[in-house]
Protein backbone atom coordinates (compact mmCIF):
# COMPACT_ATOMS: atom_id res chain seq x y z
CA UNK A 1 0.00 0.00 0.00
CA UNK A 2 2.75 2.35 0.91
CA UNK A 3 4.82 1.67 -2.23
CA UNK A 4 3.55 4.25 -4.35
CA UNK A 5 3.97 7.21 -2.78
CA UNK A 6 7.27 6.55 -2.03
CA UNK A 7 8.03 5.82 -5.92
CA UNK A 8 6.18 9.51 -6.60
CA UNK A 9 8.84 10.77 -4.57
CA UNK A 10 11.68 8.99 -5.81
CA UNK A 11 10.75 10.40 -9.56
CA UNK A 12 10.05 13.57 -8.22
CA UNK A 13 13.15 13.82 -5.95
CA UNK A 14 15.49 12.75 -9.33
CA UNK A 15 13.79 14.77 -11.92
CA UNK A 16 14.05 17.83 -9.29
CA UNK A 17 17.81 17.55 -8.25
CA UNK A 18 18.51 16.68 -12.17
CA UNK A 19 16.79 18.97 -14.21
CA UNK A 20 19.71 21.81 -13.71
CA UNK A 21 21.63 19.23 -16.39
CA UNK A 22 19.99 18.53 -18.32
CA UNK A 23 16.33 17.04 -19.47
CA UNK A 24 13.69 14.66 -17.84
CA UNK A 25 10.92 12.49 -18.14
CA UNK A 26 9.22 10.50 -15.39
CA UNK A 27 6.79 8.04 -16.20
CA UNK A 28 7.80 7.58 -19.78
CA UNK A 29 6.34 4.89 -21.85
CA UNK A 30 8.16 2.63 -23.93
CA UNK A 31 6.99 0.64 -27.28
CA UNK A 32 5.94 -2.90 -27.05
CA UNK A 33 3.48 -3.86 -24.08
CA UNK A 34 2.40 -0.89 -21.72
CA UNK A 35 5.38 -0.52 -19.28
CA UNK A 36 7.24 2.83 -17.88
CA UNK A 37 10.41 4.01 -17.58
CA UNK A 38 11.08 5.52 -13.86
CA UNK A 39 13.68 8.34 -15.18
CA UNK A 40 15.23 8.81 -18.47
CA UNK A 41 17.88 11.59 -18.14
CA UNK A 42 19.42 13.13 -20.73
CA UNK A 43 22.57 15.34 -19.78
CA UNK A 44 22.74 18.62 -21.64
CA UNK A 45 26.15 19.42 -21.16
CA UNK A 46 29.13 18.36 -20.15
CA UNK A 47 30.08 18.04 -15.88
CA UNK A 48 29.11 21.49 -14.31
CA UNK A 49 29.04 22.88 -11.05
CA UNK A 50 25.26 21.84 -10.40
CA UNK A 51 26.36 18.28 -11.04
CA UNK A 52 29.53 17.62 -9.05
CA UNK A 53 26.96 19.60 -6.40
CA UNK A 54 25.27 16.11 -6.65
CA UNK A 55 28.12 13.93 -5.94
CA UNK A 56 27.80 10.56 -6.59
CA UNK A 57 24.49 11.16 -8.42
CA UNK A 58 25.97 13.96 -10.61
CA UNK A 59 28.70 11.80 -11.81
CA UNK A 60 26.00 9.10 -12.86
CA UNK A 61 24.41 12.22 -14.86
CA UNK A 62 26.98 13.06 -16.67
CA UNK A 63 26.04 10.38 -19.45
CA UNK A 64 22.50 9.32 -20.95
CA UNK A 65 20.51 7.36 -18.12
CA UNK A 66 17.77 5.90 -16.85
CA UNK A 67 16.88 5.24 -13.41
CA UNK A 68 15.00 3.03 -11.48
CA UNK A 69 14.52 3.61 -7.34
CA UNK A 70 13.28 1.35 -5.88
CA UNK A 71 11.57 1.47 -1.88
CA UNK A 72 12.16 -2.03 -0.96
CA UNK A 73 14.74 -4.21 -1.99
CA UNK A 74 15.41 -4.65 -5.74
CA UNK A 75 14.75 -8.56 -6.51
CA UNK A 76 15.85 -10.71 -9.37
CA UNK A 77 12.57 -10.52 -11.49
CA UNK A 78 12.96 -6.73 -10.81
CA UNK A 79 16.17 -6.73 -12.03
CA UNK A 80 15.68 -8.56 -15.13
CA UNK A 81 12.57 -6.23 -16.02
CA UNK A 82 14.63 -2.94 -15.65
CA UNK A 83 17.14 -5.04 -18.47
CA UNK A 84 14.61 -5.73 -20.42
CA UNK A 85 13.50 -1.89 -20.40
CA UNK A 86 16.47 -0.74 -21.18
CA UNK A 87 17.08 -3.33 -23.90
CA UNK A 88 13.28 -1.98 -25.61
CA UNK A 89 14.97 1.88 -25.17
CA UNK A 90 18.45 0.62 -27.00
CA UNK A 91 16.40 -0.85 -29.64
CA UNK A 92 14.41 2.03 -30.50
CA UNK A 93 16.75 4.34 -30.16
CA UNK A 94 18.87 2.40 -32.85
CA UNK A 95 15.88 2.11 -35.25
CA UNK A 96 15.24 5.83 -35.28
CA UNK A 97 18.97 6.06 -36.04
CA UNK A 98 18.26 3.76 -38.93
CA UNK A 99 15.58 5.33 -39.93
CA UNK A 100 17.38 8.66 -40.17
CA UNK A 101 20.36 7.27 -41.57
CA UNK A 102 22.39 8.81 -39.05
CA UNK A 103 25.56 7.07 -36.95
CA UNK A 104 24.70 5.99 -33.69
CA UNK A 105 27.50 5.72 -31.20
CA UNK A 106 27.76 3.11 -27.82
CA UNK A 107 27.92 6.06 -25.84
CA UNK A 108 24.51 7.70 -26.78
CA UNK A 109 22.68 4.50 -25.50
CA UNK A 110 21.54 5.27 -21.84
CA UNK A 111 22.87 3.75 -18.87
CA UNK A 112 20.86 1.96 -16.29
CA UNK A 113 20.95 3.25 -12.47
CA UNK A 114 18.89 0.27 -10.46
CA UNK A 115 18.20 2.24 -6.89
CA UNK A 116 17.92 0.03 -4.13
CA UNK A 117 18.22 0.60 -0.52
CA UNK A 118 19.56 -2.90 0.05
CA UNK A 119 20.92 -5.36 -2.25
CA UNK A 120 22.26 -9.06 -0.50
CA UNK A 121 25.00 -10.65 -1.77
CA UNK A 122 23.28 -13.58 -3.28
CA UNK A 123 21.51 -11.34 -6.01
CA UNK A 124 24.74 -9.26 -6.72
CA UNK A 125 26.40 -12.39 -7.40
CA UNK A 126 24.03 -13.97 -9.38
CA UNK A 127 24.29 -11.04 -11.90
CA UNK A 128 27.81 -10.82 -11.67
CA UNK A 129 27.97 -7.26 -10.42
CA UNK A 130 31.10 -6.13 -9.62
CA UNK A 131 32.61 -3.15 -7.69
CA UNK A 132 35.22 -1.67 -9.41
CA UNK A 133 36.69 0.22 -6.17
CA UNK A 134 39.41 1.97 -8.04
CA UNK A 135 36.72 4.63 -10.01
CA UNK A 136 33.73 4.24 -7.89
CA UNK A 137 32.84 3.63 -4.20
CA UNK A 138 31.49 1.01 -2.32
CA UNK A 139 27.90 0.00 -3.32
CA UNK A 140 27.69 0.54 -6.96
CA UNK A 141 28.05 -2.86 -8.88
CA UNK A 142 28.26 -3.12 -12.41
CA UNK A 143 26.95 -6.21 -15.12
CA UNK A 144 28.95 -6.67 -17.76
CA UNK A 145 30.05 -3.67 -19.92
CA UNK A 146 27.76 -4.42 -22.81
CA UNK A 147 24.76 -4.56 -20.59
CA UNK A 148 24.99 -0.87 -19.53
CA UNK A 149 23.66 -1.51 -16.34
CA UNK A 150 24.61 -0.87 -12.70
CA UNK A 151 23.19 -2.00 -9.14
CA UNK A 152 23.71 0.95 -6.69
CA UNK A 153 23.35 -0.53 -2.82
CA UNK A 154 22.56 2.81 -0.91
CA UNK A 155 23.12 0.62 2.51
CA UNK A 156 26.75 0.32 1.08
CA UNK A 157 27.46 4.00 0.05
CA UNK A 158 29.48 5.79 2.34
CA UNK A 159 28.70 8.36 4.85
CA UNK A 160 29.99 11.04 2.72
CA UNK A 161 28.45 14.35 1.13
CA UNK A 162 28.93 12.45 -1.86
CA UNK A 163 26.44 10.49 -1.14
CA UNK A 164 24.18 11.92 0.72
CA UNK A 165 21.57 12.40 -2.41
CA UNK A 166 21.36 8.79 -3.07
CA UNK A 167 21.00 7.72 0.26
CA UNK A 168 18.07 10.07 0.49
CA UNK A 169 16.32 7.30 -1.04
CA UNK A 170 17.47 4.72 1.31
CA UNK A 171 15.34 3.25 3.89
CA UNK A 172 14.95 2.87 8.04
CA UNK A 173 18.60 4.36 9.18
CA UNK A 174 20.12 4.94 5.92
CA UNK A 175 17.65 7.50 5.37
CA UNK A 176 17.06 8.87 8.21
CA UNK A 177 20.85 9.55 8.62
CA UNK A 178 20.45 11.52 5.62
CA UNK A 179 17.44 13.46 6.78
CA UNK A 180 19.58 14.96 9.57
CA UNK A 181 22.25 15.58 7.33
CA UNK A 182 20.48 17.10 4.63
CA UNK A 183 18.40 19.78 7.58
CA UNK A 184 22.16 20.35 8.93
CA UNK A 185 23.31 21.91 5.24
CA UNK A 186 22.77 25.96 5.18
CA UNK A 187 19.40 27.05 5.13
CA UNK A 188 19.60 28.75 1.65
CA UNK A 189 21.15 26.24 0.42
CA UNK A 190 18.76 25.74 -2.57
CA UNK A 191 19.47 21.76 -3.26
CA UNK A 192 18.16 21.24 0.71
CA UNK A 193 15.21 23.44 0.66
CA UNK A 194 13.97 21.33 -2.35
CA UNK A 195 14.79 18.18 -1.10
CA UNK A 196 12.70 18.88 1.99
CA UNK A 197 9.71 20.26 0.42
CA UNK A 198 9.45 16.98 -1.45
CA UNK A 199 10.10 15.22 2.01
CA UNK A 200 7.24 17.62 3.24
CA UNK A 201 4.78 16.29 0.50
CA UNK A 202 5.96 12.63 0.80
CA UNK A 203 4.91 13.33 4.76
CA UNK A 204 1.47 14.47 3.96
CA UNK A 205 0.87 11.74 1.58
CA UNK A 206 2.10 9.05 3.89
CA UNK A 207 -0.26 11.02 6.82
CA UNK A 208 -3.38 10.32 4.83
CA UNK A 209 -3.00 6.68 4.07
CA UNK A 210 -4.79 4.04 7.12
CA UNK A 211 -2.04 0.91 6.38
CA UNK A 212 1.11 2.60 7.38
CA UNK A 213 3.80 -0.01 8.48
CA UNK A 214 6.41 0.67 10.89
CA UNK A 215 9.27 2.45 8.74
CA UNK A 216 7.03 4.45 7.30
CA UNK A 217 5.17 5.80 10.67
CA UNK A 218 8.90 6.69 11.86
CA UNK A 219 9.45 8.42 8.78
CA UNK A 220 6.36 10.76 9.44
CA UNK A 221 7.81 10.98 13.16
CA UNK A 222 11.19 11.98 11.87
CA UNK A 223 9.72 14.90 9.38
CA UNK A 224 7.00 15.96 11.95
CA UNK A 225 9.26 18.59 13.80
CA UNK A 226 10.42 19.93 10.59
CA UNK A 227 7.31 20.23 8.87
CA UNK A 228 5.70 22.06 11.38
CA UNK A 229 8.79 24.14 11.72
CA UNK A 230 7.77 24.67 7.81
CA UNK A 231 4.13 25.83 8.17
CA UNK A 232 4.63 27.82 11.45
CA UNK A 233 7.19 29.50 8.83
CA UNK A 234 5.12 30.45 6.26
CA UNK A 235 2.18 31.37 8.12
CA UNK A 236 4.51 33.82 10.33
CA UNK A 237 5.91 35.01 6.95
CA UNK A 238 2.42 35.56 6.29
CA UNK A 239 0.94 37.36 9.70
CA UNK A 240 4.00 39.68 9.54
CA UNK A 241 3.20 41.02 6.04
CA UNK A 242 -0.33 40.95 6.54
CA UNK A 243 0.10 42.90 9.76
CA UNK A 244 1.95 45.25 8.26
CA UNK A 245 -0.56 45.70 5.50
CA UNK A 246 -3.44 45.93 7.92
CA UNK A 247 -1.15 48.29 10.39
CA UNK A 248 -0.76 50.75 6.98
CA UNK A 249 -4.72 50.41 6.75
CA UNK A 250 -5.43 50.97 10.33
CA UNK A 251 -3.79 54.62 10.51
CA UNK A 252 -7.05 55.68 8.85
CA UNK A 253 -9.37 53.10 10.19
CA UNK A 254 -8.36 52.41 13.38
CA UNK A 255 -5.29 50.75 14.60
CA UNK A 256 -7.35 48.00 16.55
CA UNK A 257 -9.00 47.22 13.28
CA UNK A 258 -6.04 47.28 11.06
CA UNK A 259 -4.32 44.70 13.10
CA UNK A 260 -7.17 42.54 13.31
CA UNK A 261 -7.55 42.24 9.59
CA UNK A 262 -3.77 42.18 9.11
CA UNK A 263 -3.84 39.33 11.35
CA UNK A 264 -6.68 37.59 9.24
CA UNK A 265 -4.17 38.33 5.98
CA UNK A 266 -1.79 37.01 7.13
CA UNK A 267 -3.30 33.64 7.89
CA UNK A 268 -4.65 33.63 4.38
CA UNK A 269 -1.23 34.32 3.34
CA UNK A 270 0.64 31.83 5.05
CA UNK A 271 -2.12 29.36 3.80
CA UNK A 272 -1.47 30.92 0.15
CA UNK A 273 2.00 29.76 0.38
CA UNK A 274 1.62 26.34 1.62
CA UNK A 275 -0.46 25.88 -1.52
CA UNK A 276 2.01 27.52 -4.24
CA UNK A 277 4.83 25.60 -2.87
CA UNK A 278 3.26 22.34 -3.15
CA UNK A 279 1.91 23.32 -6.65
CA UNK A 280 5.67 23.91 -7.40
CA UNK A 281 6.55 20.77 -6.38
CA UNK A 282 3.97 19.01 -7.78
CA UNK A 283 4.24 20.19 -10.92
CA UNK A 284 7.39 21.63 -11.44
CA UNK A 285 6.26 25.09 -12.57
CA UNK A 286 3.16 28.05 -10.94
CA UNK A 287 2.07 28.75 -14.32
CA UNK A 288 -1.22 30.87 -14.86
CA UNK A 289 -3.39 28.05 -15.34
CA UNK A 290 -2.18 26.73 -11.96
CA UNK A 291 -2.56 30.67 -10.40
CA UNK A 292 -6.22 30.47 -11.70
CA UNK A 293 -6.85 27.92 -9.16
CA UNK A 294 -5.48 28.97 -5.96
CA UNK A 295 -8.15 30.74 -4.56
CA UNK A 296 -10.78 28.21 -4.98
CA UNK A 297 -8.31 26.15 -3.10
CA UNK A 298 -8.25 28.52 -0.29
CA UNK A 299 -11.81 28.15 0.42
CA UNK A 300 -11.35 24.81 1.54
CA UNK A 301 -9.86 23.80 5.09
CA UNK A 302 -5.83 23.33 5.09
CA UNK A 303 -6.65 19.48 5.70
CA UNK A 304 -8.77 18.61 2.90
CA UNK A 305 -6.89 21.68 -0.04
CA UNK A 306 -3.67 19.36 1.08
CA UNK A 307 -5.03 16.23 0.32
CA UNK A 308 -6.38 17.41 -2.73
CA UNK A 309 -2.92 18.69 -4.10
CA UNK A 310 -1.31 15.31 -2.82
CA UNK A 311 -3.55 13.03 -4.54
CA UNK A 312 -5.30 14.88 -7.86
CA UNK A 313 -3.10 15.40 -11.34
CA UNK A 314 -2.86 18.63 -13.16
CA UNK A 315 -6.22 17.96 -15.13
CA UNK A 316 -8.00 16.68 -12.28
CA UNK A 317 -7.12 19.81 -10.38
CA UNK A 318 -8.11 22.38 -12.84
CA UNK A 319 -10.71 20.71 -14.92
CA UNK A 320 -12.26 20.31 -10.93
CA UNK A 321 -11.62 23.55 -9.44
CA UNK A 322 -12.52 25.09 -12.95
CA UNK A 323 -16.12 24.34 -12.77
């Protein structure tokens, strides 16, 4: 039951720390019988700043890729599938090549990133992954070289700001680990304040679903504090302006009066920007159509507008709100 969200956040947590290098899709269908492609990345220059911000993860971006997170431990028929994936995306990528007449080289085919938060060594071996500790760390395995494919154990990785993306993803300790060290990096740090507003979402989502088990009811534990610490935040930020607003009205209406509406405001306003933050993380982007929407939003309690944005797509939202 609890699967889903967490693979919502994986893609959104990738496509978000990746799309400063380049482009990507999440969900992206592939030819042949219905199946989906986690994250195909595709790198649009070569290593910059934002990537070797991203460690580990930046270095696997530096190249086409795909990847595939994954909340529990990867299995073999898991394994196998993501091949197989990857195998349907090689072949149609060299049939458009065909088709266009144009040279294809080895190192335009994307790579495959398998996520995992634990791998044992039974399944590595049975692949024949192997760690080549020379160029990479501990915990990322790779098949053989014509398979383009690579296991990444996040249990493995190091306790490193190298890492510390990846193992964002991990699970139970691993992840929480992170948590704290992602909240200990500089508050403006723009990489952290987007990794926790995803963790903020995941939170809500998690809240709402009944058949929570155990990791998952720590998880909401761990980002309790700082999601509160988030709200109280924005609804301050939003009492303080509206205060000030209502104080500037109030010098001709009454000062009693001005704060008391200023106060109102800036509840409203602190609501306003819970909601276009979680837009922009939903979605990526506060365009107009998105704007259009916010206030019928706003007429609903906090509990049941933050559901709505959790669980609802783009259309559903505005072809709902719309009417």
């Amino acid at each position: 039951m609890t699967r889903f969200p967490h693979d919502q956040f994986a893609k959104d947590y990738l496509k978000e720390l990746l799309t400063p290098l380049g482009q990507v899709q999440t969900s992206r269908n592939i030819a042949g019988e219905v199946r989906e492609i986690d994250v195909w990345f595709t790198p649009s220059s070569t290593l910059t700043s934002e990537a070797q911000a991203l460690g580990l993860l930046g270095r696997f971006a530096t190249t086409p890729s795909i990847f595939e997170p994954f909340r529990n431990a990867v299995t073999s028929s898991q394994v196998r599938s993501c091949i197989s994936k990857l195998f349907d995306v090689h072949a149609d990528i060299e049939r458009q090549a065909k088709r266009e007449n144009t040279r294809l080289n080895e190192s335009e085919l994307p790579k495959l990133w398998i996520l995992t938060p634990t791998a044992s060594p039974l399944l590595l071996d049975e692949f024949r992954a192997i760690n080549d500790r020379e160029s990479w760390l501990p915990g990322v395995y790779f098949l053989g070289e014509g398979l383009k494919t690579a296991i990444v154990a996040i249990h493995q990785l190091p306790r490193t700001p190298e890492t510390l993306w990846l193992r964002i993803l991990g699970k139970g300790k691993v992840q929480k680990q992170a948590i704290n060290e992602l909240t200990a990096l500089p508050e403006d740090n723009p990489l952290r304040i987007n990794a926790l507003e995803l963790l903020y979402s995941l939170r809500v989502t998690l809240e709402a679903n009944q058949n929570l088990d155990s990791e998952d009811r720590e998880l909401i534990m761990e980002l309790s504090p700082l999601y509160l610490e988030r709200l109280d935040a924005a609804v301050q930020s939003g009492v303080e302006l509206g205060i000030e607003q209502g104080i500037e009205q109030g010098i001709q209406q009454g000062i009693q009066r001005g704060i008391q509406q200023g106060i109102q405001r800036g509840i409203q306003q602190g609501e306003r920007l819970v909601v276009e933050n979680m837009l922009r993380v939903r979605f990526g982007v506060l365009d107009d159509e998105l704007r259009s929407i916010i206030e019928p939003l706003l007429e609903l309690p906090p509990e049941e507008f933050t559901q709505l944005l959790m669980q609802l797509s783009r259309n559903e939202l505005l072809d709902g709100f719309r009417r």
